[in-house]
PDB file of N, CA and C in Angstrom:
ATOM      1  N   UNK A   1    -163.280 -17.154-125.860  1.00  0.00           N
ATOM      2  CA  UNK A   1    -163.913 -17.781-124.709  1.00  0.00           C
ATOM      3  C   UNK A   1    -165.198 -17.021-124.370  1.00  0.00           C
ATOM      4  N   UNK A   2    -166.379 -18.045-123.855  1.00  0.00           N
ATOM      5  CA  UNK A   2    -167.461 -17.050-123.501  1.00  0.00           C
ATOM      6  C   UNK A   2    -167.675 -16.074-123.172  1.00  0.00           C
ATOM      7  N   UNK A   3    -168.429 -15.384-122.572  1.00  0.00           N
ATOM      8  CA  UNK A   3    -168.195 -14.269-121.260  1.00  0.00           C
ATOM      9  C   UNK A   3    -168.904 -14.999-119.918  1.00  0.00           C
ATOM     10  N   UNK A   4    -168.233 -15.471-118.525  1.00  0.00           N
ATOM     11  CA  UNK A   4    -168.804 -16.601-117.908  1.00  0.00           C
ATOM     12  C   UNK A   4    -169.212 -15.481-116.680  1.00  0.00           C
ATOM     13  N   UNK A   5    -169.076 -14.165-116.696  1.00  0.00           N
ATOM     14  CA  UNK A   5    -169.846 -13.544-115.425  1.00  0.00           C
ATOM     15  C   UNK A   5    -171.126 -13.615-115.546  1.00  0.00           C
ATOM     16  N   UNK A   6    -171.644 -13.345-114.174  1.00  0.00           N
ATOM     17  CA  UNK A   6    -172.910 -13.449-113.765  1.00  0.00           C
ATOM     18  C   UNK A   6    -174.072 -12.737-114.331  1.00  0.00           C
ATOM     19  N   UNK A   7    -174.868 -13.400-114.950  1.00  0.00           N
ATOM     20  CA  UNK A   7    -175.909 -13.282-115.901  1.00  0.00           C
ATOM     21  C   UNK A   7    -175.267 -12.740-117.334  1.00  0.00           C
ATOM     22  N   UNK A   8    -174.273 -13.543-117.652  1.00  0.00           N
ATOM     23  CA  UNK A   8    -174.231 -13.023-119.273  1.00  0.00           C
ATOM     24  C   UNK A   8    -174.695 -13.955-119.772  1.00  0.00           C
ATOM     25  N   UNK A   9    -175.170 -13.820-121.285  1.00  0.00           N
ATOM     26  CA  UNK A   9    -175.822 -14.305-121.945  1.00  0.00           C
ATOM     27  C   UNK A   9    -175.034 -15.781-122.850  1.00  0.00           C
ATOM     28  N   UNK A  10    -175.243 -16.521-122.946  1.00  0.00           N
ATOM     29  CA  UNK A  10    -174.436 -18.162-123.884  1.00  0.00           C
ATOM     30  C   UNK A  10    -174.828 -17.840-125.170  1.00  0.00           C
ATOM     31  N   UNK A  11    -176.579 -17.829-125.639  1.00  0.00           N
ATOM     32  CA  UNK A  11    -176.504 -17.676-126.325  1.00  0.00           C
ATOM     33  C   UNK A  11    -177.413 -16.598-127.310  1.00  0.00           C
ATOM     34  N   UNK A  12    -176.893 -15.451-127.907  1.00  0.00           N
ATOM     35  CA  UNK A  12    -177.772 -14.398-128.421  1.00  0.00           C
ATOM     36  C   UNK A  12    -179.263 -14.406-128.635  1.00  0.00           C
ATOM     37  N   UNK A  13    -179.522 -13.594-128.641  1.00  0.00           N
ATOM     38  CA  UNK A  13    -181.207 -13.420-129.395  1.00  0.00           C
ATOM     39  C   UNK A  13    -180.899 -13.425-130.946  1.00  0.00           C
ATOM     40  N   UNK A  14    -181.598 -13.746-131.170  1.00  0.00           N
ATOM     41  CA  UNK A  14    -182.017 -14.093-132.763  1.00  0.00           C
ATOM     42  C   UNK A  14    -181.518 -11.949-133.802  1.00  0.00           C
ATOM     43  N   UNK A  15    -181.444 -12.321-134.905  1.00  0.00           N
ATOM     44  CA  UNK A  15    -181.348 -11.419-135.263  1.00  0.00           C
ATOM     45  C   UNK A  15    -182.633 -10.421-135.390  1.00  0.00           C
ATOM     46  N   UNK A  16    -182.951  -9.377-135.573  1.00  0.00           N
ATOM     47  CA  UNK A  16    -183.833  -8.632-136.108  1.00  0.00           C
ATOM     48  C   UNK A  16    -183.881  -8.880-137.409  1.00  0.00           C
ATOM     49  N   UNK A  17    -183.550  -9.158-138.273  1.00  0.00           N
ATOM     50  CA  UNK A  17    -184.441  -9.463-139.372  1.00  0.00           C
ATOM     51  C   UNK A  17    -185.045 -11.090-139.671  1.00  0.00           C
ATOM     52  N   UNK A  18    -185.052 -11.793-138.784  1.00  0.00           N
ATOM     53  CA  UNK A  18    -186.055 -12.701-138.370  1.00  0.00           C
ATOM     54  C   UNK A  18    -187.195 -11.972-137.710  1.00  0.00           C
ATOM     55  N   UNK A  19    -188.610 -12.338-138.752  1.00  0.00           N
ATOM     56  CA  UNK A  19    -190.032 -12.185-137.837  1.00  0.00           C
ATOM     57  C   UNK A  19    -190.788 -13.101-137.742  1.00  0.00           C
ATOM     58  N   UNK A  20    -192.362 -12.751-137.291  1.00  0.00           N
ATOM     59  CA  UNK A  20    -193.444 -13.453-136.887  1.00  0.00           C
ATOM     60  C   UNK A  20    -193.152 -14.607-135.746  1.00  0.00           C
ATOM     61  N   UNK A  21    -193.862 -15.884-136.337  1.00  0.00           N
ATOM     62  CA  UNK A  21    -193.877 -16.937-135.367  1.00  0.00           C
ATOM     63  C   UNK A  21    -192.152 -17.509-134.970  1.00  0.00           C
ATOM     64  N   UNK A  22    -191.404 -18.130-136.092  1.00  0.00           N
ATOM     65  CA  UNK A  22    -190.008 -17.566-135.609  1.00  0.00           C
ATOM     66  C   UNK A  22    -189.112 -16.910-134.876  1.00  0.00           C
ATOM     67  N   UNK A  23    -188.989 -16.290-134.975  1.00  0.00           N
ATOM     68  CA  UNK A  23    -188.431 -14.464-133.772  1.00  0.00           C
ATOM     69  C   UNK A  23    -188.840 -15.028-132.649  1.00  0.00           C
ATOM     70  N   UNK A  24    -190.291 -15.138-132.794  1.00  0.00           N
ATOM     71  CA  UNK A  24    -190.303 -15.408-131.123  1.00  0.00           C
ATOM     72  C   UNK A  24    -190.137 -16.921-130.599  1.00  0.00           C
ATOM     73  N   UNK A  25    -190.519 -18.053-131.542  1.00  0.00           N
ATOM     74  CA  UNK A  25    -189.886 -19.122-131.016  1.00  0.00           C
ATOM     75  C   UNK A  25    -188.641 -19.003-130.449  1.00  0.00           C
ATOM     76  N   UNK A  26    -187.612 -18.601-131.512  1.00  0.00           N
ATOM     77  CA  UNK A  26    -186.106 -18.568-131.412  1.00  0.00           C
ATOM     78  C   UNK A  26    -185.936 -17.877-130.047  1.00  0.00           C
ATOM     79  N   UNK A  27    -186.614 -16.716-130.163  1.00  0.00           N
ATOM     80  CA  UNK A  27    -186.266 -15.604-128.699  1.00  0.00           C
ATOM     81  C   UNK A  27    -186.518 -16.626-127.204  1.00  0.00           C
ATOM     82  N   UNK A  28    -187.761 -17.583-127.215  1.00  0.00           N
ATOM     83  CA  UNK A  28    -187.997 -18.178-126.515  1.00  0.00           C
ATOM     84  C   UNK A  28    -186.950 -19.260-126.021  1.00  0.00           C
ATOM     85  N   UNK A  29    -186.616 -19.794-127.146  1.00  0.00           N
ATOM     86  CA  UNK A  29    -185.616 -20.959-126.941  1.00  0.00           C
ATOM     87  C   UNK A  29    -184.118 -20.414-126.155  1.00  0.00           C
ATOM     88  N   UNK A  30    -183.609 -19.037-126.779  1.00  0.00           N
ATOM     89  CA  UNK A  30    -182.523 -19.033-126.181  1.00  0.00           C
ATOM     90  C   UNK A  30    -182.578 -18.586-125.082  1.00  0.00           C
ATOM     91  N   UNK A  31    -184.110 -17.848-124.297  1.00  0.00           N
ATOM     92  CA  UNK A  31    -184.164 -17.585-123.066  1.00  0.00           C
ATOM     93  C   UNK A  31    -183.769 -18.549-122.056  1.00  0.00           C
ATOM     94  N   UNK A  32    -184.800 -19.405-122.767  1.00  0.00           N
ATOM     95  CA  UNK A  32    -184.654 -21.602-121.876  1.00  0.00           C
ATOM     96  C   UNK A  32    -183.288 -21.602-121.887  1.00  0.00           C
ATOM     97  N   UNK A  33    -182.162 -21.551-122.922  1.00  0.00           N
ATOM     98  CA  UNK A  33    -180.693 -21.997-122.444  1.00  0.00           C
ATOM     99  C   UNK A  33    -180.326 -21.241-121.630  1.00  0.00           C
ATOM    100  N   UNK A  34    -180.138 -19.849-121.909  1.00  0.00           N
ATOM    101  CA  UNK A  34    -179.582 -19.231-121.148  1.00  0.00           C
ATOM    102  C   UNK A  34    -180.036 -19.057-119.522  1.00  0.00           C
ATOM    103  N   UNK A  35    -181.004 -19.571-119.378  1.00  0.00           N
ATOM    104  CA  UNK A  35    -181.479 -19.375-118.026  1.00  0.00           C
ATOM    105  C   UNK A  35    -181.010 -21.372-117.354  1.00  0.00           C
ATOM    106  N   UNK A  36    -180.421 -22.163-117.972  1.00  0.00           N
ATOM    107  CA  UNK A  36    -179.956 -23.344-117.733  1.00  0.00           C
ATOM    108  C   UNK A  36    -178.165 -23.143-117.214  1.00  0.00           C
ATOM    109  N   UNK A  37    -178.492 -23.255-115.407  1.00  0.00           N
ATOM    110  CA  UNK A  37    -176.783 -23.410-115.002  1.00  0.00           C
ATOM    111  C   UNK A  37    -175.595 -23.457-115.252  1.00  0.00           C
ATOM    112  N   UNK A  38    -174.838 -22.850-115.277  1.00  0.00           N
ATOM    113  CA  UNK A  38    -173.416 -23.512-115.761  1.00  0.00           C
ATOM    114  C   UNK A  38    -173.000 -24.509-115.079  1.00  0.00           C
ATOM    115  N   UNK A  39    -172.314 -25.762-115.878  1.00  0.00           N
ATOM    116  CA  UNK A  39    -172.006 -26.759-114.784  1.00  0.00           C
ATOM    117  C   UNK A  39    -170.578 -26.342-115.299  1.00  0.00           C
ATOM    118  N   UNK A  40    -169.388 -26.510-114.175  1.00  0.00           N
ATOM    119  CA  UNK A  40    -168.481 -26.437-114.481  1.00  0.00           C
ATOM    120  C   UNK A  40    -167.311 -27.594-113.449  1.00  0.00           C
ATOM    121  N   UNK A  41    -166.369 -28.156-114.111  1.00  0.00           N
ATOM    122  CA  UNK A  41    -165.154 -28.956-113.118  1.00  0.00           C
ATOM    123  C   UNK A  41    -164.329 -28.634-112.573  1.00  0.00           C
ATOM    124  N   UNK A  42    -163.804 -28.467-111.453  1.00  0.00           N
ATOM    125  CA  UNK A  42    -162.580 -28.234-111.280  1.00  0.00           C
ATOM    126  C   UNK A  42    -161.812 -29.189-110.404  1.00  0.00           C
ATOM    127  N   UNK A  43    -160.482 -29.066-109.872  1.00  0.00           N
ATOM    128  CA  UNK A  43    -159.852 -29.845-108.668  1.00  0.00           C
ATOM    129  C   UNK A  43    -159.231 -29.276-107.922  1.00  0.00           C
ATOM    130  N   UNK A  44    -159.730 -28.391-107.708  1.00  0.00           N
ATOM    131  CA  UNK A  44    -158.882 -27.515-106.431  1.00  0.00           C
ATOM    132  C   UNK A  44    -158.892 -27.644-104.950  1.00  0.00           C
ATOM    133  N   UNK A  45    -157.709 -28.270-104.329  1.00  0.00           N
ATOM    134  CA  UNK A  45    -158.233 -28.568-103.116  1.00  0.00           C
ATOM    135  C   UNK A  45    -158.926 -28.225-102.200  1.00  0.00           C
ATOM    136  N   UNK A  46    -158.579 -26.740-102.048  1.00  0.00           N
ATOM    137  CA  UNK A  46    -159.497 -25.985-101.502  1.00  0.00           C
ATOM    138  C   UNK A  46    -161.444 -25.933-101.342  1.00  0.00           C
ATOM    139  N   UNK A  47    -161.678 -26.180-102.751  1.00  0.00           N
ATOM    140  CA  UNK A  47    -162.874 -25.579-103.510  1.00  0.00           C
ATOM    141  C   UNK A  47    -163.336 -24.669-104.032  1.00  0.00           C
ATOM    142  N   UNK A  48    -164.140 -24.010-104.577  1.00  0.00           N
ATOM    143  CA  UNK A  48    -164.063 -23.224-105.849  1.00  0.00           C
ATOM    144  C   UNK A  48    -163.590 -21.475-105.437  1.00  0.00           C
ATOM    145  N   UNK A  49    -164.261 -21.459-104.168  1.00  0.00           N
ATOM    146  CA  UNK A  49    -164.215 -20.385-103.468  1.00  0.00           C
ATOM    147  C   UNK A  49    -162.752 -19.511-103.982  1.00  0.00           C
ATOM    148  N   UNK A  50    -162.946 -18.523-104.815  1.00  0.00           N
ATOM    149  CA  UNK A  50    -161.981 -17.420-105.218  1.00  0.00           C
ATOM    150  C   UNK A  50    -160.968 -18.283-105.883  1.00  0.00           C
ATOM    151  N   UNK A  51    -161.360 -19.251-106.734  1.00  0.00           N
ATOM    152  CA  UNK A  51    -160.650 -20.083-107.932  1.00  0.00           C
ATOM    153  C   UNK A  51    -161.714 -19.973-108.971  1.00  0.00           C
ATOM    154  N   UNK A  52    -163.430 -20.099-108.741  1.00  0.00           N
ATOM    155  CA  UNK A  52    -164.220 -20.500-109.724  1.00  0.00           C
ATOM    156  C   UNK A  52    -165.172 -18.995-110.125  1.00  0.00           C
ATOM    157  N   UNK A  53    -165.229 -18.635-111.086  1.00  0.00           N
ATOM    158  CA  UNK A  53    -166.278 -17.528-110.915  1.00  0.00           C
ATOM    159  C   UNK A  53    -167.534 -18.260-111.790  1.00  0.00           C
ATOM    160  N   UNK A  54    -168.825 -17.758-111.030  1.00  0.00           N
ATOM    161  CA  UNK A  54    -169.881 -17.720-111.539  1.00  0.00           C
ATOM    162  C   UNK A  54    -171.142 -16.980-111.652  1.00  0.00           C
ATOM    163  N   UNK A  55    -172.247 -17.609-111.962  1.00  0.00           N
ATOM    164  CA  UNK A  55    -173.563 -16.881-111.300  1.00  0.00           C
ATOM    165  C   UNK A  55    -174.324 -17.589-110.422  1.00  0.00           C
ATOM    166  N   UNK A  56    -175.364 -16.637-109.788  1.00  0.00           N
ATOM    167  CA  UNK A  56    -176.043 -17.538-108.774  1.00  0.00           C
ATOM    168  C   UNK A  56    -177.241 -19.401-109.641  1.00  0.00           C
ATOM    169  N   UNK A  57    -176.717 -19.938-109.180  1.00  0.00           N
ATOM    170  CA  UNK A  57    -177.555 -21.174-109.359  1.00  0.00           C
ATOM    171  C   UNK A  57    -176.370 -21.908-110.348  1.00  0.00           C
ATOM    172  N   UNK A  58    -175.331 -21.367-110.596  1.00  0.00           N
ATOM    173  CA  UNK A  58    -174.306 -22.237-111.181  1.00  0.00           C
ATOM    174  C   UNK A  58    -173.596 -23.775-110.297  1.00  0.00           C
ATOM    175  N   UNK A  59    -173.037 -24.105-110.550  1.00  0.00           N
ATOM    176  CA  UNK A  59    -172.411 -25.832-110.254  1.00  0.00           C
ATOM    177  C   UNK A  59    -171.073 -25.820-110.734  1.00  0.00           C
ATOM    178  N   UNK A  60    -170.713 -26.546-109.592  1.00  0.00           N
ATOM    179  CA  UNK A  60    -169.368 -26.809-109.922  1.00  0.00           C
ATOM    180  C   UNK A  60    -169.331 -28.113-108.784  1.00  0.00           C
ATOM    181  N   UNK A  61    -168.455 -29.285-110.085  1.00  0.00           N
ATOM    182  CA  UNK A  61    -168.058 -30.513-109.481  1.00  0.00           C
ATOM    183  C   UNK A  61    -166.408 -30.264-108.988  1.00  0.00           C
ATOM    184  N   UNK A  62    -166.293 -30.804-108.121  1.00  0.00           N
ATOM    185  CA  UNK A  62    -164.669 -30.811-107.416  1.00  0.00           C
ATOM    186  C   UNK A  62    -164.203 -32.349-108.062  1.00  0.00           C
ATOM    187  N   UNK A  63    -163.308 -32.243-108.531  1.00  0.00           N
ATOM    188  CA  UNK A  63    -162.674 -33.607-108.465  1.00  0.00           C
ATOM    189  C   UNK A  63    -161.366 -33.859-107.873  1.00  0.00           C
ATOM    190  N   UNK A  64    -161.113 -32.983-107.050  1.00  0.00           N
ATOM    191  CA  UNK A  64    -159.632 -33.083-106.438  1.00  0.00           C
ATOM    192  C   UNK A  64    -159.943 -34.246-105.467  1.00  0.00           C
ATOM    193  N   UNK A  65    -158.516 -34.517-105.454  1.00  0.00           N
ATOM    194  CA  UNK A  65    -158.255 -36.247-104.304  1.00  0.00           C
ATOM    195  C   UNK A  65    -158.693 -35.797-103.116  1.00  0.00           C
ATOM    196  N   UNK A  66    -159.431 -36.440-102.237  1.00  0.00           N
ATOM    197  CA  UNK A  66    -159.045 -36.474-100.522  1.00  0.00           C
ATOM    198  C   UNK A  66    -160.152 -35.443-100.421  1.00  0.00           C
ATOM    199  N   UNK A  67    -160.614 -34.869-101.386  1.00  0.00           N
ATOM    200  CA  UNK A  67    -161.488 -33.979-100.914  1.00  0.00           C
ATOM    201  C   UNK A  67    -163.148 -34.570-100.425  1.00  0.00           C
ATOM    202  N   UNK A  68    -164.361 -33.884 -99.382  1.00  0.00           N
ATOM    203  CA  UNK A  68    -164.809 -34.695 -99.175  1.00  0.00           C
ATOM    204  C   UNK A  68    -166.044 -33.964 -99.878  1.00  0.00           C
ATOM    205  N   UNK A  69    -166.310 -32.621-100.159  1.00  0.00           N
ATOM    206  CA  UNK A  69    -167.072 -31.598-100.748  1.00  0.00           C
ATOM    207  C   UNK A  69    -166.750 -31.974-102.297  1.00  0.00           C
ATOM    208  N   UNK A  70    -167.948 -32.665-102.871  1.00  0.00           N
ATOM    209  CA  UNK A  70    -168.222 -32.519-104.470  1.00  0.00           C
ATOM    210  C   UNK A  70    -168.633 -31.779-105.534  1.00  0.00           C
ATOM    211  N   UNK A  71    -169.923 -31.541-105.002  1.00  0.00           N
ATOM    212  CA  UNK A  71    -171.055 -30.486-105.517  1.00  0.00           C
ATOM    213  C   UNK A  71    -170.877 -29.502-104.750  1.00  0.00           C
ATOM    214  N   UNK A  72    -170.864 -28.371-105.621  1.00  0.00           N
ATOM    215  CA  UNK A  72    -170.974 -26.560-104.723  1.00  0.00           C
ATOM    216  C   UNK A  72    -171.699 -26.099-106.036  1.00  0.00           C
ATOM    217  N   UNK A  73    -172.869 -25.292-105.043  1.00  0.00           N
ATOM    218  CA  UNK A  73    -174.038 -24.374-105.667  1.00  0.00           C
ATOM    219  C   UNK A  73    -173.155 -23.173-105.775  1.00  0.00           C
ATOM    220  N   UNK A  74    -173.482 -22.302-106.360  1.00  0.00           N
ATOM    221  CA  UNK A  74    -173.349 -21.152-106.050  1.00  0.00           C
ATOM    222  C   UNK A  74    -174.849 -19.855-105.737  1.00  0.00           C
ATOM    223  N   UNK A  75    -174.453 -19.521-104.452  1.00  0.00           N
ATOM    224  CA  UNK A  75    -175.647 -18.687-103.965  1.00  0.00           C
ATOM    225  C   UNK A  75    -175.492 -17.422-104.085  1.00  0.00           C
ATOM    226  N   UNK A  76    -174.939 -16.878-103.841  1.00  0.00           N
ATOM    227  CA  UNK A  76    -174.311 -15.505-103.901  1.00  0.00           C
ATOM    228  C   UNK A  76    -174.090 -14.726-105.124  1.00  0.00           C
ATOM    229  N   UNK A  77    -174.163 -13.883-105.213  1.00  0.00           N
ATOM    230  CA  UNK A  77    -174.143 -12.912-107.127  1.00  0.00           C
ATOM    231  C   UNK A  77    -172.282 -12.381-107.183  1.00  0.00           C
ATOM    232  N   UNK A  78    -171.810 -12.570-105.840  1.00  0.00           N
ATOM    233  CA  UNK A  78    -170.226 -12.062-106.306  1.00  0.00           C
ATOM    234  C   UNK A  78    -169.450 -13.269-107.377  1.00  0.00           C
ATOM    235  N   UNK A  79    -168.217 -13.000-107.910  1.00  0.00           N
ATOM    236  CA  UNK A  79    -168.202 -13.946-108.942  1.00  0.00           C
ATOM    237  C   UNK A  79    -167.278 -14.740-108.538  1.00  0.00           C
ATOM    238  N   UNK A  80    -166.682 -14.703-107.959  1.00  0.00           N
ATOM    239  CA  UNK A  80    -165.762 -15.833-106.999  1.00  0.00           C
ATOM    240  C   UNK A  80    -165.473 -16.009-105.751  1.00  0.00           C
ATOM    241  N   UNK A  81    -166.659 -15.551-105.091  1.00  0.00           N
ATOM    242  CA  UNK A  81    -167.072 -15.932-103.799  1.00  0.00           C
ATOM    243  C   UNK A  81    -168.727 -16.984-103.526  1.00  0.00           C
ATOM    244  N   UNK A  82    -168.665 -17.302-102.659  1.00  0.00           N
ATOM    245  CA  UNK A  82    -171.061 -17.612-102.554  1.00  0.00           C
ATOM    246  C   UNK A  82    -171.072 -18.981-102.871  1.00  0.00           C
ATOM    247  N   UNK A  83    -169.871 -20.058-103.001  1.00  0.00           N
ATOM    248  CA  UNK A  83    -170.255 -21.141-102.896  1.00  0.00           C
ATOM    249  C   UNK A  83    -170.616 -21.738-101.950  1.00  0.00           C
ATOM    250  N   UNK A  84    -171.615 -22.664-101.940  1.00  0.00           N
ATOM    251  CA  UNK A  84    -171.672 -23.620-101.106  1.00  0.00           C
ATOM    252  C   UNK A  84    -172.155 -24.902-101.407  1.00  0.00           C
ATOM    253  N   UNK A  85    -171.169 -26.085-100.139  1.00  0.00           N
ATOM    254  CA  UNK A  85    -171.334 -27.468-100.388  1.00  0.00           C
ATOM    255  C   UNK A  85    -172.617 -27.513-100.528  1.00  0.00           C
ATOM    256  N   UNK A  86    -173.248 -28.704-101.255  1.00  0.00           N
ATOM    257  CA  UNK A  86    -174.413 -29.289-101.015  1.00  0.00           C
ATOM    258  C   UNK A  86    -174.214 -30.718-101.276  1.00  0.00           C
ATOM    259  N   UNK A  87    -173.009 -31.382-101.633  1.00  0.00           N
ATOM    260  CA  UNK A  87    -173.290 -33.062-101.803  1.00  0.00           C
ATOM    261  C   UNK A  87    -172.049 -33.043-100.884  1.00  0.00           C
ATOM    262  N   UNK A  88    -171.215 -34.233-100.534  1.00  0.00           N
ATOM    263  CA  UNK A  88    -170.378 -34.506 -99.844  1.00  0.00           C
ATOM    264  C   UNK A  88    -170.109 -36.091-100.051  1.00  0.00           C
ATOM    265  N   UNK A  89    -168.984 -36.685-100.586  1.00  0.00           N
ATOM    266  CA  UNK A  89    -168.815 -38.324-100.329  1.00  0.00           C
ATOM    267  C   UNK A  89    -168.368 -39.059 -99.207  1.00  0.00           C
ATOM    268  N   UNK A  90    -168.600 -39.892 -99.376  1.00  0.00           N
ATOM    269  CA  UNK A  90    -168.666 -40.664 -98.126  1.00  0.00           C
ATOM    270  C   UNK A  90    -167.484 -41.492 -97.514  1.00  0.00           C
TER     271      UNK A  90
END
């Protein structure tokens, strides 16, 4: 399984014995993913709060029943605390 704490890396830097224009494309590209959110699901009635760990600017959809909180950001750098709602259904 990945490593899903806060600011680890998805996916490596390129090896060192890749050079020139390469190396650094590649280096470039996996910066762009790795700096792209985790979206993640869960259904916990509650919400993610000390069920979900992440990093700051991560996502997490709720799909539990009855619940009215969908979308939670995560703001905070602790890893299973710092969510917060930002969508809500209606």
């Amino acid at each position: 399984m990945a490593d899903r704490s806060p600011g680890a890396q998805r996916i490596e830097m390129p090896p060192s014995s890749v050079s020139g224009e390469l190396y650094g494309y590649l280096v470039r590209l996996a910066l762009a993913l790795n700096n792209i959110p985790a979206i993640s699901v869960t259904s916990y009635a509650g919400g993610p709060n000390s069920k979900v760990t992440g990093g700051p600017g991560d996502i997490v959809i709720n799909l539990a029943s009855g619940q009215t909180a969908r979308l939670w950001i995560k703001e905070m750098s602790s890893q299973m605390t710092g969510w917060v709602s930002v969508a809500t259904t209606v």
